[in-house]
C-alpha atoms as a PDB file:
ATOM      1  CA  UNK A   1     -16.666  -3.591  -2.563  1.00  0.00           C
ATOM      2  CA  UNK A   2     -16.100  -0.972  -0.383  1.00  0.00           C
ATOM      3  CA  UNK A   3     -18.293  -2.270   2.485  1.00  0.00           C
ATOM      4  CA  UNK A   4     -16.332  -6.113   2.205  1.00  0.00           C
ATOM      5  CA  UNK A   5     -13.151  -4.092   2.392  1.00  0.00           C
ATOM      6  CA  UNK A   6     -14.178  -2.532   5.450  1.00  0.00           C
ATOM      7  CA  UNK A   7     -15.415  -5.570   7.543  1.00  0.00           C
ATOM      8  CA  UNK A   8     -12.691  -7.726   6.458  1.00  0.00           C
ATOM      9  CA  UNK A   9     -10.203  -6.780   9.080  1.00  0.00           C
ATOM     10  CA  UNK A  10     -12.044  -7.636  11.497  1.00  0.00           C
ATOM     11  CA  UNK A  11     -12.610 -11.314  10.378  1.00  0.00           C
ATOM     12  CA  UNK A  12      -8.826 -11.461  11.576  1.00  0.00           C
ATOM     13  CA  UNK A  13      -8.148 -13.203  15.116  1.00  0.00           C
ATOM     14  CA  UNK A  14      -6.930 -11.079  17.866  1.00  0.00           C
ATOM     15  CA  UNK A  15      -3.394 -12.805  18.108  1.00  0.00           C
ATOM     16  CA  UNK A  16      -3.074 -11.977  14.338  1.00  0.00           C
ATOM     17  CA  UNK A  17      -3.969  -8.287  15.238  1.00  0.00           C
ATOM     18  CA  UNK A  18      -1.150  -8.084  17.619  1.00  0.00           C
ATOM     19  CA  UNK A  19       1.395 -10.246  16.298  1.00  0.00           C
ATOM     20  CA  UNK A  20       0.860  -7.708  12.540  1.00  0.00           C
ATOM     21  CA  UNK A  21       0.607  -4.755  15.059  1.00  0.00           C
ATOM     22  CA  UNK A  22       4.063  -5.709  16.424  1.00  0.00           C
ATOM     23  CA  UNK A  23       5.431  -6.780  13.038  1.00  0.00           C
ATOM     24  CA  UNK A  24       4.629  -3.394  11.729  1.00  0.00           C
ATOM     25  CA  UNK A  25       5.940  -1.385  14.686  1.00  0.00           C
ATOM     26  CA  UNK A  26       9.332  -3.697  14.038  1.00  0.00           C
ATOM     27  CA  UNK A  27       8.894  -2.632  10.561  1.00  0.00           C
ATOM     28  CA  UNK A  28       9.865   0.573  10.937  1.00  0.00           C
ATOM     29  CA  UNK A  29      13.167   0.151  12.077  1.00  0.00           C
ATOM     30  CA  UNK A  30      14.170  -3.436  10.965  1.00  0.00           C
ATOM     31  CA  UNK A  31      13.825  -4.805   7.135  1.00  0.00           C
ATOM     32  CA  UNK A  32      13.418  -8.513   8.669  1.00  0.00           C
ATOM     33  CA  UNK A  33       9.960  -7.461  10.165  1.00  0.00           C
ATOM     34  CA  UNK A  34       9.015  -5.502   7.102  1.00  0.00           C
ATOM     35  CA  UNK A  35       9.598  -7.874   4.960  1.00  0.00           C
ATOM     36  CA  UNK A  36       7.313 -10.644   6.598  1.00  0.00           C
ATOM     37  CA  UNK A  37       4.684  -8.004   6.767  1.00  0.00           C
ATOM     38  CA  UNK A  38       4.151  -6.968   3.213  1.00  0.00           C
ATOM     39  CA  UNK A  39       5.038 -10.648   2.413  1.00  0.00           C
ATOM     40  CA  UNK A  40       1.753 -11.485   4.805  1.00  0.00           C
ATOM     41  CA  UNK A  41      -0.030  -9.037   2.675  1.00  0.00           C
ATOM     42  CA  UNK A  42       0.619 -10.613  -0.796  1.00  0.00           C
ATOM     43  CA  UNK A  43      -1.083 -13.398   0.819  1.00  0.00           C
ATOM     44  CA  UNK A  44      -4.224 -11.077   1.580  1.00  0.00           C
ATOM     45  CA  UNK A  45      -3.854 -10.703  -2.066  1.00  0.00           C
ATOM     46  CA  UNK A  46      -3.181 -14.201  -3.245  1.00  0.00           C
ATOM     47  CA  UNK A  47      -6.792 -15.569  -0.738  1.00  0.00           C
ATOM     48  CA  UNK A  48      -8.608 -12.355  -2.184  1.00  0.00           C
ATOM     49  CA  UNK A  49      -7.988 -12.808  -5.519  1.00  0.00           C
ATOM     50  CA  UNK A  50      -8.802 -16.698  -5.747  1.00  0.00           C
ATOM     51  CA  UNK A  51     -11.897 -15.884  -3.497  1.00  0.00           C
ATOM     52  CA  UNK A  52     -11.436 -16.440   0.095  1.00  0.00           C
ATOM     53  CA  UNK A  53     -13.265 -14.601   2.167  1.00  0.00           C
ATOM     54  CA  UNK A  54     -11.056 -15.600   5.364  1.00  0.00           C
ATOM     55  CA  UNK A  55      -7.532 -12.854   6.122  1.00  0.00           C
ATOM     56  CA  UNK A  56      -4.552 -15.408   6.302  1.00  0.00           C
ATOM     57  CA  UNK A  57      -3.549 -17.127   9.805  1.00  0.00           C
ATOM     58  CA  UNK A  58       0.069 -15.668  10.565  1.00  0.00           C
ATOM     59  CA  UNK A  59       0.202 -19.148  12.362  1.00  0.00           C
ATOM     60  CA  UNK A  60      -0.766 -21.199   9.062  1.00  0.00           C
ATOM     61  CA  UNK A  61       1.382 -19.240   6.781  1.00  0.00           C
ATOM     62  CA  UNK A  62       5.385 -20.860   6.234  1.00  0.00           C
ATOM     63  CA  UNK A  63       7.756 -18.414   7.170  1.00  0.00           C
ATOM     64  CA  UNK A  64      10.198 -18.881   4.118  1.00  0.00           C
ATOM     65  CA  UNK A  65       7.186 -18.098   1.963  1.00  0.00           C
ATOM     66  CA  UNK A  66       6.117 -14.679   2.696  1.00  0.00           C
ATOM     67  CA  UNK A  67       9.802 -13.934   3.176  1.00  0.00           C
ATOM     68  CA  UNK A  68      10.037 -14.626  -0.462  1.00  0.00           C
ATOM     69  CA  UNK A  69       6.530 -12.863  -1.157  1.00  0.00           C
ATOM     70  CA  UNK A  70       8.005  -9.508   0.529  1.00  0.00           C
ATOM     71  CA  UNK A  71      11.575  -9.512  -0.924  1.00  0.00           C
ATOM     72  CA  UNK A  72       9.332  -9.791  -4.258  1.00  0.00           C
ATOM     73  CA  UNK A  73       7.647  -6.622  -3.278  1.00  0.00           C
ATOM     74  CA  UNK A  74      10.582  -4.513  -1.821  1.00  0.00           C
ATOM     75  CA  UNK A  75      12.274  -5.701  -5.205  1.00  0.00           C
ATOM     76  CA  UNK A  76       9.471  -4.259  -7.110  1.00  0.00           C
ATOM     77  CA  UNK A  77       8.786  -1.136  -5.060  1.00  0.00           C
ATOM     78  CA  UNK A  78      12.705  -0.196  -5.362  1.00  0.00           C
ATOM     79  CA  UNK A  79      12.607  -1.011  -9.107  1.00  0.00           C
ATOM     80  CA  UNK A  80       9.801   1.975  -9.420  1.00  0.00           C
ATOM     81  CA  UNK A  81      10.935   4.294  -6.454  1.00  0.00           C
ATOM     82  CA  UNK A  82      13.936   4.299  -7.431  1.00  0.00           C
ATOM     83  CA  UNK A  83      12.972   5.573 -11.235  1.00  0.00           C
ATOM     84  CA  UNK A  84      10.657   8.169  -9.166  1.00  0.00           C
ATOM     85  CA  UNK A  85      13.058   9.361  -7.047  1.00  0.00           C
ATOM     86  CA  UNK A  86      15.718  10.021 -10.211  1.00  0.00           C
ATOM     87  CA  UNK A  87      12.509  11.647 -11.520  1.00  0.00           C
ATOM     88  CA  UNK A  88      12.149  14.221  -8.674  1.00  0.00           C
ATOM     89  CA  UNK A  89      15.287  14.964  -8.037  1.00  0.00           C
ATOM     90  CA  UNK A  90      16.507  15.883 -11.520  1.00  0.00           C
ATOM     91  CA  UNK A  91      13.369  18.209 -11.194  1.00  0.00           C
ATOM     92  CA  UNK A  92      14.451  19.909  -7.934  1.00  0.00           C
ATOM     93  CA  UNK A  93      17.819  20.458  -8.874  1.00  0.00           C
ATOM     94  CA  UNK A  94      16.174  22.070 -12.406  1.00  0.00           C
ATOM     95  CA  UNK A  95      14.032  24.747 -10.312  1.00  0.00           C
ATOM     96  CA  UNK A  96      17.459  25.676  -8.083  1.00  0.00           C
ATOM     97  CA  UNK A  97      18.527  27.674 -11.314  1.00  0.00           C
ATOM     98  CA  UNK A  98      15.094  29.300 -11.793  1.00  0.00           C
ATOM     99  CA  UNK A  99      14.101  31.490  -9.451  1.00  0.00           C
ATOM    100  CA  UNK A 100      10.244  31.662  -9.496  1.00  0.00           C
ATOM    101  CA  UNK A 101       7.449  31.150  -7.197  1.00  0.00           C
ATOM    102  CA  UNK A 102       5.297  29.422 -10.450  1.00  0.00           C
ATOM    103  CA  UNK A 103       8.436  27.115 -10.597  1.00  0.00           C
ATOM    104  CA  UNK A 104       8.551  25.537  -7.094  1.00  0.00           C
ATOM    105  CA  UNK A 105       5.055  25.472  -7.242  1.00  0.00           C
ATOM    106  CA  UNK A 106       4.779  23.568 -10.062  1.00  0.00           C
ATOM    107  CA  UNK A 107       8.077  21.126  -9.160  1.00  0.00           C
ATOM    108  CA  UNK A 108       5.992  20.421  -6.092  1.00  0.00           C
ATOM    109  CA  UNK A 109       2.732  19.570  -7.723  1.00  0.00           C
ATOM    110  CA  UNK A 110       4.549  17.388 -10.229  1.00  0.00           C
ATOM    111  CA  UNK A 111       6.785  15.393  -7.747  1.00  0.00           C
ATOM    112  CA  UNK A 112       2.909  14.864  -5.825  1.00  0.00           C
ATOM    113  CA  UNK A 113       2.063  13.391  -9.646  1.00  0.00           C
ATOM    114  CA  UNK A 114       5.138  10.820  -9.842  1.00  0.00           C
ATOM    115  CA  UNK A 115       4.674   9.799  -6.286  1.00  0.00           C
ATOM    116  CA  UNK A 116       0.996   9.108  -7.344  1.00  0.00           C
ATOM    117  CA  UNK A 117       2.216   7.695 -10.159  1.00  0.00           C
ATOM    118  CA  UNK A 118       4.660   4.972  -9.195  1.00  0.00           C
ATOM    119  CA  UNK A 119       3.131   3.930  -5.728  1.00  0.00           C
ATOM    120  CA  UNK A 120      -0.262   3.385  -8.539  1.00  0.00           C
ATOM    121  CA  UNK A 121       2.108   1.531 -10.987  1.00  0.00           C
ATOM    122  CA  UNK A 122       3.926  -0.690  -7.681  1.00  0.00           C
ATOM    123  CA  UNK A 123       0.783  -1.377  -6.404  1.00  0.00           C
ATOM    124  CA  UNK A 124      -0.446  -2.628 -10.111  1.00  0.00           C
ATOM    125  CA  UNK A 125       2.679  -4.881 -10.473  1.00  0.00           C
ATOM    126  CA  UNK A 126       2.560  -6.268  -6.484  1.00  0.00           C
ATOM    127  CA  UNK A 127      -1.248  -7.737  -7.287  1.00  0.00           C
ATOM    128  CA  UNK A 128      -0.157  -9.058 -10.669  1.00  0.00           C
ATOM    129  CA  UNK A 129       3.042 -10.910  -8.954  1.00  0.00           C
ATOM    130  CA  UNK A 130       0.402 -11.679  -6.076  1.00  0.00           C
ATOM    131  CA  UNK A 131      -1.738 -14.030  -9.045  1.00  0.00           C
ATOM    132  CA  UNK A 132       0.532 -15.268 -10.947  1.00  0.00           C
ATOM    133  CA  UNK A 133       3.664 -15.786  -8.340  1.00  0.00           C
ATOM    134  CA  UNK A 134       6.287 -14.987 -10.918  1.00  0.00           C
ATOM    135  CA  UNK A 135       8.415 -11.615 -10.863  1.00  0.00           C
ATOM    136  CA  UNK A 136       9.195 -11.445 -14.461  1.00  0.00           C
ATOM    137  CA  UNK A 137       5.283 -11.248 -15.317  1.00  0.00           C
ATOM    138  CA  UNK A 138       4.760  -8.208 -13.028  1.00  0.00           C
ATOM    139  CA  UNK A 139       6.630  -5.980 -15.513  1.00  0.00           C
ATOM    140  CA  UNK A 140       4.627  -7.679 -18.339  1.00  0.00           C
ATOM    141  CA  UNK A 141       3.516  -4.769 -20.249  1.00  0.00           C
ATOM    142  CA  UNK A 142       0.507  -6.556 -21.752  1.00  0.00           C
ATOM    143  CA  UNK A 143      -1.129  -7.074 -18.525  1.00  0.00           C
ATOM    144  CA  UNK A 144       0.105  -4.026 -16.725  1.00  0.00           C
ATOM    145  CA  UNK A 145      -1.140  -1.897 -18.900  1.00  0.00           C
ATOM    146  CA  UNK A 146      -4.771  -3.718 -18.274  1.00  0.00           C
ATOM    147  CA  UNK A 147      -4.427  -3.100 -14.826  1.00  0.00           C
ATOM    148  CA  UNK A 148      -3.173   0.690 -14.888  1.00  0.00           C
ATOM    149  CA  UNK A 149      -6.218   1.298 -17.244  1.00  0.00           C
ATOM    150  CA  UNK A 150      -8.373  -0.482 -15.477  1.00  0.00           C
ATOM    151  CA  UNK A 151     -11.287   1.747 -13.955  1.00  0.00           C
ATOM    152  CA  UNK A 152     -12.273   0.172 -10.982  1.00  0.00           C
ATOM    153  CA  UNK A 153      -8.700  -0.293 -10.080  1.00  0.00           C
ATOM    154  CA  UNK A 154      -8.194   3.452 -10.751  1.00  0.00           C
ATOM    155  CA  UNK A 155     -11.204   4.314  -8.143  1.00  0.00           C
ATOM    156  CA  UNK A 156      -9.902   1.984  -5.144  1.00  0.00           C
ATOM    157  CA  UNK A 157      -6.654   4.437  -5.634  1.00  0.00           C
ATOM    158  CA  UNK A 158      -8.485   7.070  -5.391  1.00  0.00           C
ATOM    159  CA  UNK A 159     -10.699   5.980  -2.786  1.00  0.00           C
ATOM    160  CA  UNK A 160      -7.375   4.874  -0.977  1.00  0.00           C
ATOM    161  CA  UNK A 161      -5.665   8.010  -1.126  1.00  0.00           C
ATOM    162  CA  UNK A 162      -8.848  10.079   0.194  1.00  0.00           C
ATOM    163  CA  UNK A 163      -9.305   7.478   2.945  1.00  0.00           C
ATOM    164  CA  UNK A 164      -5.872   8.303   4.085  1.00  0.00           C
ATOM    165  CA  UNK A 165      -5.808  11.895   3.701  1.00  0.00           C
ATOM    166  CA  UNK A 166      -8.873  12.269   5.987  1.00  0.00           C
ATOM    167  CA  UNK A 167      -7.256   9.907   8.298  1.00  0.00           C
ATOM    168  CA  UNK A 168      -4.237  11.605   8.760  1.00  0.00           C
ATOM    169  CA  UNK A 169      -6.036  15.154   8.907  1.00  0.00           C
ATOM    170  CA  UNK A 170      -8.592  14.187  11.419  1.00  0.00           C
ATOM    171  CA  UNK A 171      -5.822  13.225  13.880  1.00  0.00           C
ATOM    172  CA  UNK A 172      -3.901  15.543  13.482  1.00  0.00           C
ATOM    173  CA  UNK A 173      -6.275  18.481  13.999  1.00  0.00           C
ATOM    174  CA  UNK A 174      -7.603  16.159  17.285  1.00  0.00           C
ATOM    175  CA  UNK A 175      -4.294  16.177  18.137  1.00  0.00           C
ATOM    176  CA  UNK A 176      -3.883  20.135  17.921  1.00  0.00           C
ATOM    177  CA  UNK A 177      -6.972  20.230  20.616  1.00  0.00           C
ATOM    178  CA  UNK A 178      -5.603  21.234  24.055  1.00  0.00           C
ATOM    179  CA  UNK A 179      -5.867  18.797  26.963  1.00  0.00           C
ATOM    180  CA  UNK A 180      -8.088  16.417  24.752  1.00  0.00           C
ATOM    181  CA  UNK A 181      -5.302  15.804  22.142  1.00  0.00           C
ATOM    182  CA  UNK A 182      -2.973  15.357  24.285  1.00  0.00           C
ATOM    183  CA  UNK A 183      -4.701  12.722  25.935  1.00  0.00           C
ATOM    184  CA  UNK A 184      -5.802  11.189  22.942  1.00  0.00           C
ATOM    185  CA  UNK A 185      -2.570  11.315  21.706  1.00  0.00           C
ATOM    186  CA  UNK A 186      -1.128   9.081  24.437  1.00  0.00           C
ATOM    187  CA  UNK A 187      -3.634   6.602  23.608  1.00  0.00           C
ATOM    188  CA  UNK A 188      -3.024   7.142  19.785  1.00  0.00           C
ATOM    189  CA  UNK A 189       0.658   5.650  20.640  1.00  0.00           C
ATOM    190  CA  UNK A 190      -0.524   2.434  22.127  1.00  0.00           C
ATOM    191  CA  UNK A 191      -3.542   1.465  19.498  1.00  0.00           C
ATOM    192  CA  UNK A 192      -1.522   3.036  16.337  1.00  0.00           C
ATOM    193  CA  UNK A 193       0.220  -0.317  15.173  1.00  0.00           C
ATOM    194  CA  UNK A 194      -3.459  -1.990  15.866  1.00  0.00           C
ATOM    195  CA  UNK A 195      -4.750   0.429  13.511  1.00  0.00           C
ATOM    196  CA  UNK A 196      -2.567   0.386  11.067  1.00  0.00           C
ATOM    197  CA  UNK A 197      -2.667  -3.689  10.357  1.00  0.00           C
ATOM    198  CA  UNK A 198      -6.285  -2.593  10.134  1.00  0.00           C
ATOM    199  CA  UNK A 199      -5.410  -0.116   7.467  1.00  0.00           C
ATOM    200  CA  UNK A 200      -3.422  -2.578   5.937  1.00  0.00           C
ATOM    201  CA  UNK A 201      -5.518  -5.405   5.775  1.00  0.00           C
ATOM    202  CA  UNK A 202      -8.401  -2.841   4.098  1.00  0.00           C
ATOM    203  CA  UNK A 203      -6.144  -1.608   1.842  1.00  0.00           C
ATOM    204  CA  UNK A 204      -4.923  -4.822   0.687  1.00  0.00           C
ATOM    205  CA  UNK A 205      -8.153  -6.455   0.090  1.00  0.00           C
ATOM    206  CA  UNK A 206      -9.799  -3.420  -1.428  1.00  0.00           C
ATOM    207  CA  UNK A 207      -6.906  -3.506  -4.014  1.00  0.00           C
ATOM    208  CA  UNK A 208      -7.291  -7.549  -4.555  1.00  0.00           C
ATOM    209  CA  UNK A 209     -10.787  -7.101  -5.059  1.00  0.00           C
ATOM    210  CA  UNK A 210     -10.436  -3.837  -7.686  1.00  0.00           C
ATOM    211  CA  UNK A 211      -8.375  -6.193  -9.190  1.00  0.00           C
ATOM    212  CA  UNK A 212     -10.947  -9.095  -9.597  1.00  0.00           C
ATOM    213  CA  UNK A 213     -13.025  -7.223 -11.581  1.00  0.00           C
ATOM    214  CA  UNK A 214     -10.295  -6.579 -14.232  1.00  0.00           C
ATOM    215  CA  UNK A 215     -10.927  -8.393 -17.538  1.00  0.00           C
ATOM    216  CA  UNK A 216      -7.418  -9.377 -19.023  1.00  0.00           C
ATOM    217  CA  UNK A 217      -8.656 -11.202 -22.023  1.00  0.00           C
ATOM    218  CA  UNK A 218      -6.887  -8.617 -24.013  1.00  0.00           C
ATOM    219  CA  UNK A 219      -3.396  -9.540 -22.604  1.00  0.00           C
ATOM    220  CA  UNK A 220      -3.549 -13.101 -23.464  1.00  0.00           C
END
């Protein structure tokens, strides 16, 4: 699974590699680009779920359709963050009247827990929106909970999350080299929004296929 999720990027075109590297870079400031990005990336979802082996065409994809497909997701995402953020911050303000070490330590390993938490439970409800293309049915409770319980899915989070962790660490400690990470930080700056549709596109079918394996007879 793994291995598919891996090679799949790179079944993507270069034109779609630098139109989603641009998209994402616009991401980060705009909403517009955002949203067509993670709108491109329920499709990832949508083709991996029903099969396809083949990343979407941003050329062969309708404009007004991932639009849709990533206001669904920022929707959803809000819906949960928003629930997480309440979460933390009610915790934070609780450890400003206690004044122990133990406390903040603890405050800070539980707000890691809720972030895990609700970006798990997002991610859960984005693929089940991503099948059935209705909102309603990605808070469906019956299903969710197939998917939140669901092993495999549970291991391409965790898989996910180590992935990243040993991304990020790696360059920054390359970075923290003198002369060599500076220069591989300039270079870092140009390839980054490359890299990251690659990320994207990994993550995104690794999910979809974690997902395929899930039996929902139960939450018929």
């Amino acid at each position: 699974m793994i291995s598919d999720a891996l090679e799949y990027p790179f079944k993507s075109n270069i034109v779609d590699y630098f139109v989603g590297g641009f998209i994402w870079s616009m991401g980060a400031i705009f909403i517009f680009p955002f949203l067509l990005l993670y709108g491109y990336l329920i499709e990832v979802l949508r083709k991996t779920i029903r099969s396809e082996d083949e990343p979407p065409m941003f050329t062969n994809i309708s404009l007004g359709k991932i639009l849709i497909d990533g206001i669904a997701y920022s929707t959803i995402a809000v819906i949960y963050w928003f629930i997480g953020v309440i979460t933390m911050f009610t915790m934070i303000i609780f450890s400003l009247f206690i004044d122990y070490t133990v406390i903040y330590i603890l405050v800070l390993l539980t707000a890691f827990i809720v972030s895990f938490l609700i970006s798990y439970t997002t991610r859960a409800s984005v693929l089940i929106y991503a099948e059935n293309n209705e909102f309603e049915k990605s808070f469906s409770p019956k299903i969710l909970s197939n998917v939140l319980l669901s092993k495999d899915f549970f291991v391409a989070n965790i898989i996910i999350f180590i992935l990243w962790f040993t991304g990020v660490f790696s360059i920054f400690s390359i970075i923290m080299i003198p002369i060599i990470g500076w220069i591989f930080f300039a270079v870092l700056i140009f390839i980054f929004p490359l890299i990251m549709f690659y990320y994207l596109l990994f993550k995104f079918r690794f999910l979809g296929l974690a997902y395929k394996k899930i039996d929902f007879k139960n939450s018929e």
